[in-house]
Protein backbone atom coordinates (compact mmCIF):
# COMPACT_ATOMS: atom_id res chain seq x y z
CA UNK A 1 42.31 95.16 -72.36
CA UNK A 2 45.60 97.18 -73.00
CA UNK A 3 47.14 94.20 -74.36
CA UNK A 4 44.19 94.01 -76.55
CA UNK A 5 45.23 97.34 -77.88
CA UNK A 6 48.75 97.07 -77.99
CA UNK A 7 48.48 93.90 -80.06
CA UNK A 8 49.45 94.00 -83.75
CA UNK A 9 46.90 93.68 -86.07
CA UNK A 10 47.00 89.89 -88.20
CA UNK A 11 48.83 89.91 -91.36
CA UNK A 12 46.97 89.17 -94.51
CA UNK A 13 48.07 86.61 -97.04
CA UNK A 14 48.16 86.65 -100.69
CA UNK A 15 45.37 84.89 -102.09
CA UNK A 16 46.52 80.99 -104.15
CA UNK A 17 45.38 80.23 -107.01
CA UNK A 18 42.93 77.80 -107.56
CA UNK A 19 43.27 74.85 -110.20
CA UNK A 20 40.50 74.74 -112.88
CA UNK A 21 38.32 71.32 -112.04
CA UNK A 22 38.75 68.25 -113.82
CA UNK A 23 36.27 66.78 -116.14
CA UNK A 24 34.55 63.04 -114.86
CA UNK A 25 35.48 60.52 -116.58
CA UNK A 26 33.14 59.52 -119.25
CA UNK A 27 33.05 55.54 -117.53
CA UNK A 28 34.56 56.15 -114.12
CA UNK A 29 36.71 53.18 -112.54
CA UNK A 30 34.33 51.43 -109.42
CA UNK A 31 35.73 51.85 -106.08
CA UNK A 32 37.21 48.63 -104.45
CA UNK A 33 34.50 46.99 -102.05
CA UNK A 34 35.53 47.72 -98.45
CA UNK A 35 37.35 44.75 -96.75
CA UNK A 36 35.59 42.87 -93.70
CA UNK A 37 37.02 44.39 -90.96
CA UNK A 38 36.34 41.48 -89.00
CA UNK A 39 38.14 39.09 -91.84
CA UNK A 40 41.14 41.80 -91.43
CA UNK A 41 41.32 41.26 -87.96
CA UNK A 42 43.27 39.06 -86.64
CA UNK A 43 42.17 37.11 -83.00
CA UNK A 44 43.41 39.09 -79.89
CA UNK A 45 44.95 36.62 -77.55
CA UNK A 46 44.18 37.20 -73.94
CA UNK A 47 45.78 37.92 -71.37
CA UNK A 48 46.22 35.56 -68.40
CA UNK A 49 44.70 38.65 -65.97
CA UNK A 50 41.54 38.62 -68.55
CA UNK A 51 41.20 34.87 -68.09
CA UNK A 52 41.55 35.20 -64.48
CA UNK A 53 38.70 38.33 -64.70
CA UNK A 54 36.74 36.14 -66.91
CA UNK A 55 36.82 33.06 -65.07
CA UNK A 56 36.07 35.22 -61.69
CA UNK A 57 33.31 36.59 -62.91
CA UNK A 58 31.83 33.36 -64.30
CA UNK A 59 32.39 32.40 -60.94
CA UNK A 60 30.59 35.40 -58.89
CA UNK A 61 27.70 34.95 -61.48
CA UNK A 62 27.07 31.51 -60.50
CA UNK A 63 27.59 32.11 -57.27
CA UNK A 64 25.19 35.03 -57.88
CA UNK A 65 22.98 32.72 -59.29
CA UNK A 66 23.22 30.20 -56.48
CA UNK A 67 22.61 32.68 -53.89
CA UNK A 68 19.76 33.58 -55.76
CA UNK A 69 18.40 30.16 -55.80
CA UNK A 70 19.40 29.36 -52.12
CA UNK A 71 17.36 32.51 -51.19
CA UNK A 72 14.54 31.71 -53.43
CA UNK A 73 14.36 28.24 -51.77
CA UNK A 74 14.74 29.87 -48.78
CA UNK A 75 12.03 31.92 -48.92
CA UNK A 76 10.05 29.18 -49.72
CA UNK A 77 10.76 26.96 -47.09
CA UNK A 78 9.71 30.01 -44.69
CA UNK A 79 6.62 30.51 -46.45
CA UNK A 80 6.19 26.75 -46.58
CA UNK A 81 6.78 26.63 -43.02
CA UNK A 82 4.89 29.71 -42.32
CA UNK A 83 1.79 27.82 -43.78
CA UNK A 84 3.06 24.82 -41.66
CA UNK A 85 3.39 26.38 -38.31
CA UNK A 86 -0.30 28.52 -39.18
CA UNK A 87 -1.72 24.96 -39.92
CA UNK A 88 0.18 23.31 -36.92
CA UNK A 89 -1.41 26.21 -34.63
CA UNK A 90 -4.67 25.64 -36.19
CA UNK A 91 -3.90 21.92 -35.18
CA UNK A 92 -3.33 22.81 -31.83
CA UNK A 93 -5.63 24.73 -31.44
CA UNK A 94 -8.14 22.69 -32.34
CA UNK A 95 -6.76 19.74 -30.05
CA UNK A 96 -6.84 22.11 -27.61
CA UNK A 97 -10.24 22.52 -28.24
CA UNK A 98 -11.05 18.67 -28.38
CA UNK A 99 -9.25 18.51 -25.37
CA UNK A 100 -11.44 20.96 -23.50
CA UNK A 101 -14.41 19.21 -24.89
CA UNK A 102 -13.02 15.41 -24.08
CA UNK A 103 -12.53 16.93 -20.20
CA UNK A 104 -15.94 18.82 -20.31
CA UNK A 105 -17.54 15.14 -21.62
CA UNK A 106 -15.23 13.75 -18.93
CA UNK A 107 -16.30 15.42 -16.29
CA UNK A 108 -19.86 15.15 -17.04
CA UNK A 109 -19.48 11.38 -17.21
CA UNK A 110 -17.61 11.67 -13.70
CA UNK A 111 -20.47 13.50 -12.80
CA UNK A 112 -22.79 11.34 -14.28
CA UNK A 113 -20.41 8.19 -12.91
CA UNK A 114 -20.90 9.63 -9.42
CA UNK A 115 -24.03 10.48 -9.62
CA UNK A 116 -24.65 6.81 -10.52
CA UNK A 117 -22.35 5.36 -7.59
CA UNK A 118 -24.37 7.37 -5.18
CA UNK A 119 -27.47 5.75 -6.75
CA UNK A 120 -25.74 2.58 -7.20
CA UNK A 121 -25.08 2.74 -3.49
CA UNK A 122 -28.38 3.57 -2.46
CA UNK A 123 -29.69 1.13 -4.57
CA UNK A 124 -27.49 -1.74 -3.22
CA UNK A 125 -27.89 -0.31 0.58
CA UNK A 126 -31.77 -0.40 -0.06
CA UNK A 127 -31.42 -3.95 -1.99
CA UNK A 128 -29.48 -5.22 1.57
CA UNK A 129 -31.67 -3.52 3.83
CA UNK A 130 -34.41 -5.41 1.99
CA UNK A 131 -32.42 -8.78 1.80
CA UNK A 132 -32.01 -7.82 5.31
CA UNK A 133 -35.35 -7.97 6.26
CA UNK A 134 -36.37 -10.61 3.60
CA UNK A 135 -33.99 -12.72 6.01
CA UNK A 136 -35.16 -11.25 9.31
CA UNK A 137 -39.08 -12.37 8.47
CA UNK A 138 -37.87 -15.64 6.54
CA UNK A 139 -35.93 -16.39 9.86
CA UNK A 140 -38.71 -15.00 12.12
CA UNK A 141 -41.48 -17.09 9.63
CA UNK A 142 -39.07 -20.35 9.92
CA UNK A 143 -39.04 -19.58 13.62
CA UNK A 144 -42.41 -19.23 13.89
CA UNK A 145 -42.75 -22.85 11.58
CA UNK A 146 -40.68 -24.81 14.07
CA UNK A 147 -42.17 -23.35 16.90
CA UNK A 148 -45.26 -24.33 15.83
CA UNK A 149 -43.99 -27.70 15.04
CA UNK A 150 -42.20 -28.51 18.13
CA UNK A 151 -44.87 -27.01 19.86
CA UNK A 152 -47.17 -29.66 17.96
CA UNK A 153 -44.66 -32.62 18.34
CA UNK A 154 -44.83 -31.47 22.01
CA UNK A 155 -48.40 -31.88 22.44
CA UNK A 156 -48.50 -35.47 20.40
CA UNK A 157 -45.39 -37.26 21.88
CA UNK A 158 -45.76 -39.74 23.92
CA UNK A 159 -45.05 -38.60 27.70
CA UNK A 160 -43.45 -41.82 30.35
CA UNK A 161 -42.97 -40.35 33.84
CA UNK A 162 -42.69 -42.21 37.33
CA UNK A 163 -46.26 -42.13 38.97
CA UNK A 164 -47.82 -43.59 42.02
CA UNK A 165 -51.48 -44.17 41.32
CA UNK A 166 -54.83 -46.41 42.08
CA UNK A 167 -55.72 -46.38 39.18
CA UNK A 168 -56.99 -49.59 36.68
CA UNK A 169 -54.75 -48.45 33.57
CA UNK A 170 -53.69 -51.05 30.72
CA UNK A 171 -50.83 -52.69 29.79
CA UNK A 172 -50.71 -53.42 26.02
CA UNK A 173 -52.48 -51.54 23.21
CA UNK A 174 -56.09 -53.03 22.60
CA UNK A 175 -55.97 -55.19 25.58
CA UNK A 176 -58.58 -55.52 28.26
CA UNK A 177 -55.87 -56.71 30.73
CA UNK A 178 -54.94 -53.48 33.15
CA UNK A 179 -52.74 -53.39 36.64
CA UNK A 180 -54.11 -52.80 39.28
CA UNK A 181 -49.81 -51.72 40.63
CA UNK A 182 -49.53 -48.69 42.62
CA UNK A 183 -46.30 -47.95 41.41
CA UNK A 184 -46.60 -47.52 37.10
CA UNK A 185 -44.16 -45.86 34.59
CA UNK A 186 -47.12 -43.88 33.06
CA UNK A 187 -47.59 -42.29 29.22
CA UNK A 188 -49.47 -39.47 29.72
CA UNK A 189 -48.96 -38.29 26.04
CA UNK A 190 -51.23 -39.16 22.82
CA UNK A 191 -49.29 -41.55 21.42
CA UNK A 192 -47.34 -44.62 22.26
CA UNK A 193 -44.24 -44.86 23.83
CA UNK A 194 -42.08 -47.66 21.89
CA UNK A 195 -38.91 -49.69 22.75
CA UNK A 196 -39.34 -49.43 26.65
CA UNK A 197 -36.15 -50.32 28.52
CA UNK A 198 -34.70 -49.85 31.78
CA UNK A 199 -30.99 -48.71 32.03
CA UNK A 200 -30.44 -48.24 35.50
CA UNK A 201 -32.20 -49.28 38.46
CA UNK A 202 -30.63 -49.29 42.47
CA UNK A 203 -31.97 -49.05 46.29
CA UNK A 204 -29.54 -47.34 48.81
CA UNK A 205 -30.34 -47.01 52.47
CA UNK A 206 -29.21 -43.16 53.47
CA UNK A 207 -29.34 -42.08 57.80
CA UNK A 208 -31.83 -40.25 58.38
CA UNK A 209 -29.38 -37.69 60.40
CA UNK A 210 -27.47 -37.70 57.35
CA UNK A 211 -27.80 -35.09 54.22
CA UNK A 212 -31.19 -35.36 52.38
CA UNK A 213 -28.88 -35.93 49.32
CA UNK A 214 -30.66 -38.55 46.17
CA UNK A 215 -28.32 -41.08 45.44
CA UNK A 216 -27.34 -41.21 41.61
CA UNK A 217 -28.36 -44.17 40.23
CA UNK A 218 -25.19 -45.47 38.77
CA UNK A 219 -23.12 -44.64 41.85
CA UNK A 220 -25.84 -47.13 43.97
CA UNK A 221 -25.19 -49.84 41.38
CA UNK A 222 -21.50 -49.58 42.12
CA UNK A 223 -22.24 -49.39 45.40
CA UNK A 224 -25.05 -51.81 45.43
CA UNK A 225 -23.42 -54.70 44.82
CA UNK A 226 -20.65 -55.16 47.72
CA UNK A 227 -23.52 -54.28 49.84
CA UNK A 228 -26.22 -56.99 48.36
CA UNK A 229 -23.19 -59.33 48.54
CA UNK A 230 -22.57 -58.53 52.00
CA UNK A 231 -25.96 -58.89 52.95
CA UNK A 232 -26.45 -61.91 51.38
CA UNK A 233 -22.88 -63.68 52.73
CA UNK A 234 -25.18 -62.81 56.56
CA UNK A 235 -28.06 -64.24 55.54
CA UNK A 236 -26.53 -67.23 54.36
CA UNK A 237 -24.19 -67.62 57.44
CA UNK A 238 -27.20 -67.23 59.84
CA UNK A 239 -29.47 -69.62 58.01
CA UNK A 240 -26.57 -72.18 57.81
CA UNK A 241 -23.97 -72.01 60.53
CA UNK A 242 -22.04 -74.65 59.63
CA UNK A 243 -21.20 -73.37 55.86
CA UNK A 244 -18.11 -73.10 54.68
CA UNK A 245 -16.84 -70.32 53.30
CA UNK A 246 -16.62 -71.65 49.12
CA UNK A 247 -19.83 -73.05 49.39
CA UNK A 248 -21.02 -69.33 50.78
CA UNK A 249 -19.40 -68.04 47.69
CA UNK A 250 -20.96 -70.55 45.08
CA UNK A 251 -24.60 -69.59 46.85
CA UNK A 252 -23.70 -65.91 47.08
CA UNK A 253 -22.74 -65.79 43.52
CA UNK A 254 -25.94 -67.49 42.66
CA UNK A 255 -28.30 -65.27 44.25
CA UNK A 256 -26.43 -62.26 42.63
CA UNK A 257 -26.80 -63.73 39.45
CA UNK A 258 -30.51 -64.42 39.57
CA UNK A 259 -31.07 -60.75 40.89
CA UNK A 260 -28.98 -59.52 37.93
CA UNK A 261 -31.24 -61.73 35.68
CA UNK A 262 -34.36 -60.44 36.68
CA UNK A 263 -33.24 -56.88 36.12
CA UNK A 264 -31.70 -57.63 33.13
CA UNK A 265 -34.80 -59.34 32.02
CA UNK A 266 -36.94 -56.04 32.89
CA UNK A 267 -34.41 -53.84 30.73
CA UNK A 268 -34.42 -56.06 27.69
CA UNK A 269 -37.95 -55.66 27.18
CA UNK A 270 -37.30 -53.55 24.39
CA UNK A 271 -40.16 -54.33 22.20
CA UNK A 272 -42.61 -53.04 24.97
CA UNK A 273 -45.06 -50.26 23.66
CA UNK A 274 -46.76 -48.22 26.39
CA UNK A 275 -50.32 -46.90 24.66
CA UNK A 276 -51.51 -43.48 25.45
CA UNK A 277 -52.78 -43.45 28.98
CA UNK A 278 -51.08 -46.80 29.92
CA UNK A 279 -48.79 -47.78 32.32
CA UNK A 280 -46.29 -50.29 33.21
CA UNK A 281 -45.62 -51.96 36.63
CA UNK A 282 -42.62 -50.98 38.41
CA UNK A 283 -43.83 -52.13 42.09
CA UNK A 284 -41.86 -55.69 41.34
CA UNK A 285 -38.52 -53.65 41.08
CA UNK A 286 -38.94 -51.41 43.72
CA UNK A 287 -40.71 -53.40 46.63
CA UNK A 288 -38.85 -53.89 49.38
CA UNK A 289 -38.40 -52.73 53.07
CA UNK A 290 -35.38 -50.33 53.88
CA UNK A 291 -33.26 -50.59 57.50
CA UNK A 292 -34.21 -49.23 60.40
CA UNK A 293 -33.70 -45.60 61.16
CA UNK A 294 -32.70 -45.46 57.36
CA UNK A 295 -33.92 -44.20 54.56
CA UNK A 296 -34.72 -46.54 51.98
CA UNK A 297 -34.47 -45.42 48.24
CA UNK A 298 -35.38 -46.56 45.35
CA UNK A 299 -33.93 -44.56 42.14
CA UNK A 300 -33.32 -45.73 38.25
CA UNK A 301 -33.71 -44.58 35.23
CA UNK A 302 -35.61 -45.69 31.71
CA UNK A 303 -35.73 -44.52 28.14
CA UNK A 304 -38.25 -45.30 25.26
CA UNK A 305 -38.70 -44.16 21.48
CA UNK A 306 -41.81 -42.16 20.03
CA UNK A 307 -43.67 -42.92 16.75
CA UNK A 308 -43.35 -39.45 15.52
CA UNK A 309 -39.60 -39.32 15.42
CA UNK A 310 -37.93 -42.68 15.94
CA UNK A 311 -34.93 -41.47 15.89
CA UNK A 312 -34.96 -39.96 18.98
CA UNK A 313 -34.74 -41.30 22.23
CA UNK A 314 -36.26 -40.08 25.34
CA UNK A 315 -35.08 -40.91 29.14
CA UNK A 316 -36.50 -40.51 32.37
CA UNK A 317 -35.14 -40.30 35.16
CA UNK A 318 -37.15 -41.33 38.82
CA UNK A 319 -36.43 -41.48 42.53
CA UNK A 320 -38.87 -43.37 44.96
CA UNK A 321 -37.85 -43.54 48.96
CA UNK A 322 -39.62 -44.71 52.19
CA UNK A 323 -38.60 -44.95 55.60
CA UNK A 324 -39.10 -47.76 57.47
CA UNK A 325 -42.26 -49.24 57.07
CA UNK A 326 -44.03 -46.48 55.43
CA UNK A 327 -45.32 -47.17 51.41
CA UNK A 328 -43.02 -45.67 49.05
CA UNK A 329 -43.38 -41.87 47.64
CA UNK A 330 -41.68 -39.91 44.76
CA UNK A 331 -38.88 -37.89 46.24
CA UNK A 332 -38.92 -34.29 46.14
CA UNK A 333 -35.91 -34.44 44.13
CA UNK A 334 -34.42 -36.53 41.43
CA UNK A 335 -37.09 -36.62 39.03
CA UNK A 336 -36.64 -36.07 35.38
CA UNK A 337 -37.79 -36.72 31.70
CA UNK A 338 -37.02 -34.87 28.51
């Protein structure tokens, strides 16, 4: 503020004089048209650091631009694979459900599988229980069949046993002529007995201190002969003392061969039939007196075909002893027939 005061006060100038104004022209001169500015300028030249700043930024734009196109894909890719992954979940999810459904249907046909094995089973045990039985009766009814059919064939076969009788019976189907033989190979069965034939037929002379033992029929033909022989070569020898011993041979053998030609004769007599109730004479084989103190036996054995089955063939079996000049009985033992 004192400086205010203490400052001089501005001088004041003299007034100029102004010129009087000059009259417009009566046709005034036009003003030159401006010049283009742009024609008047000349082209700037760049710089090298503007071209650099230029081309960088061309550069950062597109780049820019790239970026913004990466990112845009980008984004749609996630949102692309956002609706990918929702379906793929949805997917799963409904496998997922499937799959519970396939295993609930699963294990209701399991169930339904077992159910039907245990049925099956029962089924099949019943259907074998039943086959089972089925078999049992058909095996008991087939039993039954043949028993009643052997029991039949039993009762018609013809029966041929060893018999001692008095008895008139007859020989031959529809023949008057009978025996009047004590000793018979009877048919007691209701039909004939066909193809008669004696295998086997022997005597033996046992002790009487001996074993009660039968003699088997073939052992008393092996037997049987050496002794017949023997018995014969004494006979001979006593009833001619002065023969000589190949002319008791040639009679020997003779008298051996006529006894094994009457047997053999008996046995061949296949086509003999024995009717129902008929007999056949047997006292020409066995007849005979035994040695003193001896036993005397007479055993063989005989087989013969049926009309009901002719393939089968039945035997008999038969064992006749006295001792010394008592008749012949059946032994206690040794008889058979099937």
């Amino acid at each position: 503020m004192d400086e205010d005061n203490n400052a001089e006060p501005p001088k004041q100038e003299a007034p100029t004089e102004v010129p009087p104004p000059t009259p417009p022209p009566v046709d005034p001169p036009q003003p030159p048209p401006n010049p283009d500015p742009k024609k008047d300028q000349e082209p700037k030249k760049m710089s090298k650091s503007e071209k650099i700043m230029v081309w960088a930024t061309c550069v950062i734009a597109a780049g820019t631009l790239v970026s913004a196109g990466a990112i845009w894909l980008q984004w749609r890719v996630m949102v692309k694979g956002g609706e990918d992954t929702k379906n793929l979940v949805t997917y799963a999810q409904q496998q997922a459900c499937a799959a519970k459904q396939i295993a609930k249907a699963s294990d209701r046909n399991a169930t339904a599988a077992e159910r039907f094995a245990t049925s099956g089973e029962l089924i099949n045990k019943g259907i074998g229980d039943a086959v089972k039985k089925l078999e049992t009766q058909a095996k008991a009814s087939e039993g039954v069949a043949r028993t009643a059919q052997d029991s039949l064939y039993l009762e018609q076969r013809p029966w041929v046993a060893v018999v001692i009788t008095t008895e008139m019976l007859p020989i031959a189907p529809g023949s008057s002529a009978v025996t009047a033989a004590k000793i018979v190979a009877r048919n007691t069965g209701r039909t004939p007995a066909t193809h008669f034939h004696m295998e086997c037929m022997g005597f033996a002379d046992v002790d009487m201190d001996g074993p009660a033992e039968v003699p088997e029929c073939d052992a008393v033909i092996k037997t049987d002969l050496g002794t017949r022989r023997n018995e014969l070569e004494r006979r001979f020898t006593r009833m001619r003392p002065g023969i000589t011993p190949e002319q008791l041979k040639i009679v020997v053998d003779e008298k051996v061969r006529e006894d094994a030609e009457f047997v053999k004769k008996i046995a061949m007599e296949e086509d003999l039939i024995i009717p129902p109730n008929g007999g056949r004479p047997l006292d020409g084989l066995v007849s005979g007196g035994g040695a003193s103190g001896k036993f005397h036996y007479a055993v063989g054995r005989f087989t013969y075909r049926d009309v009901l089955d002719r393939s089968k063939t039945h035997t008999t079996k038969f064992c006749l002893v006295r001792w010394g000049n008592t008749p012949l009985e059946l032994c206690r033992r040794g008889q058979d027939m099937d």
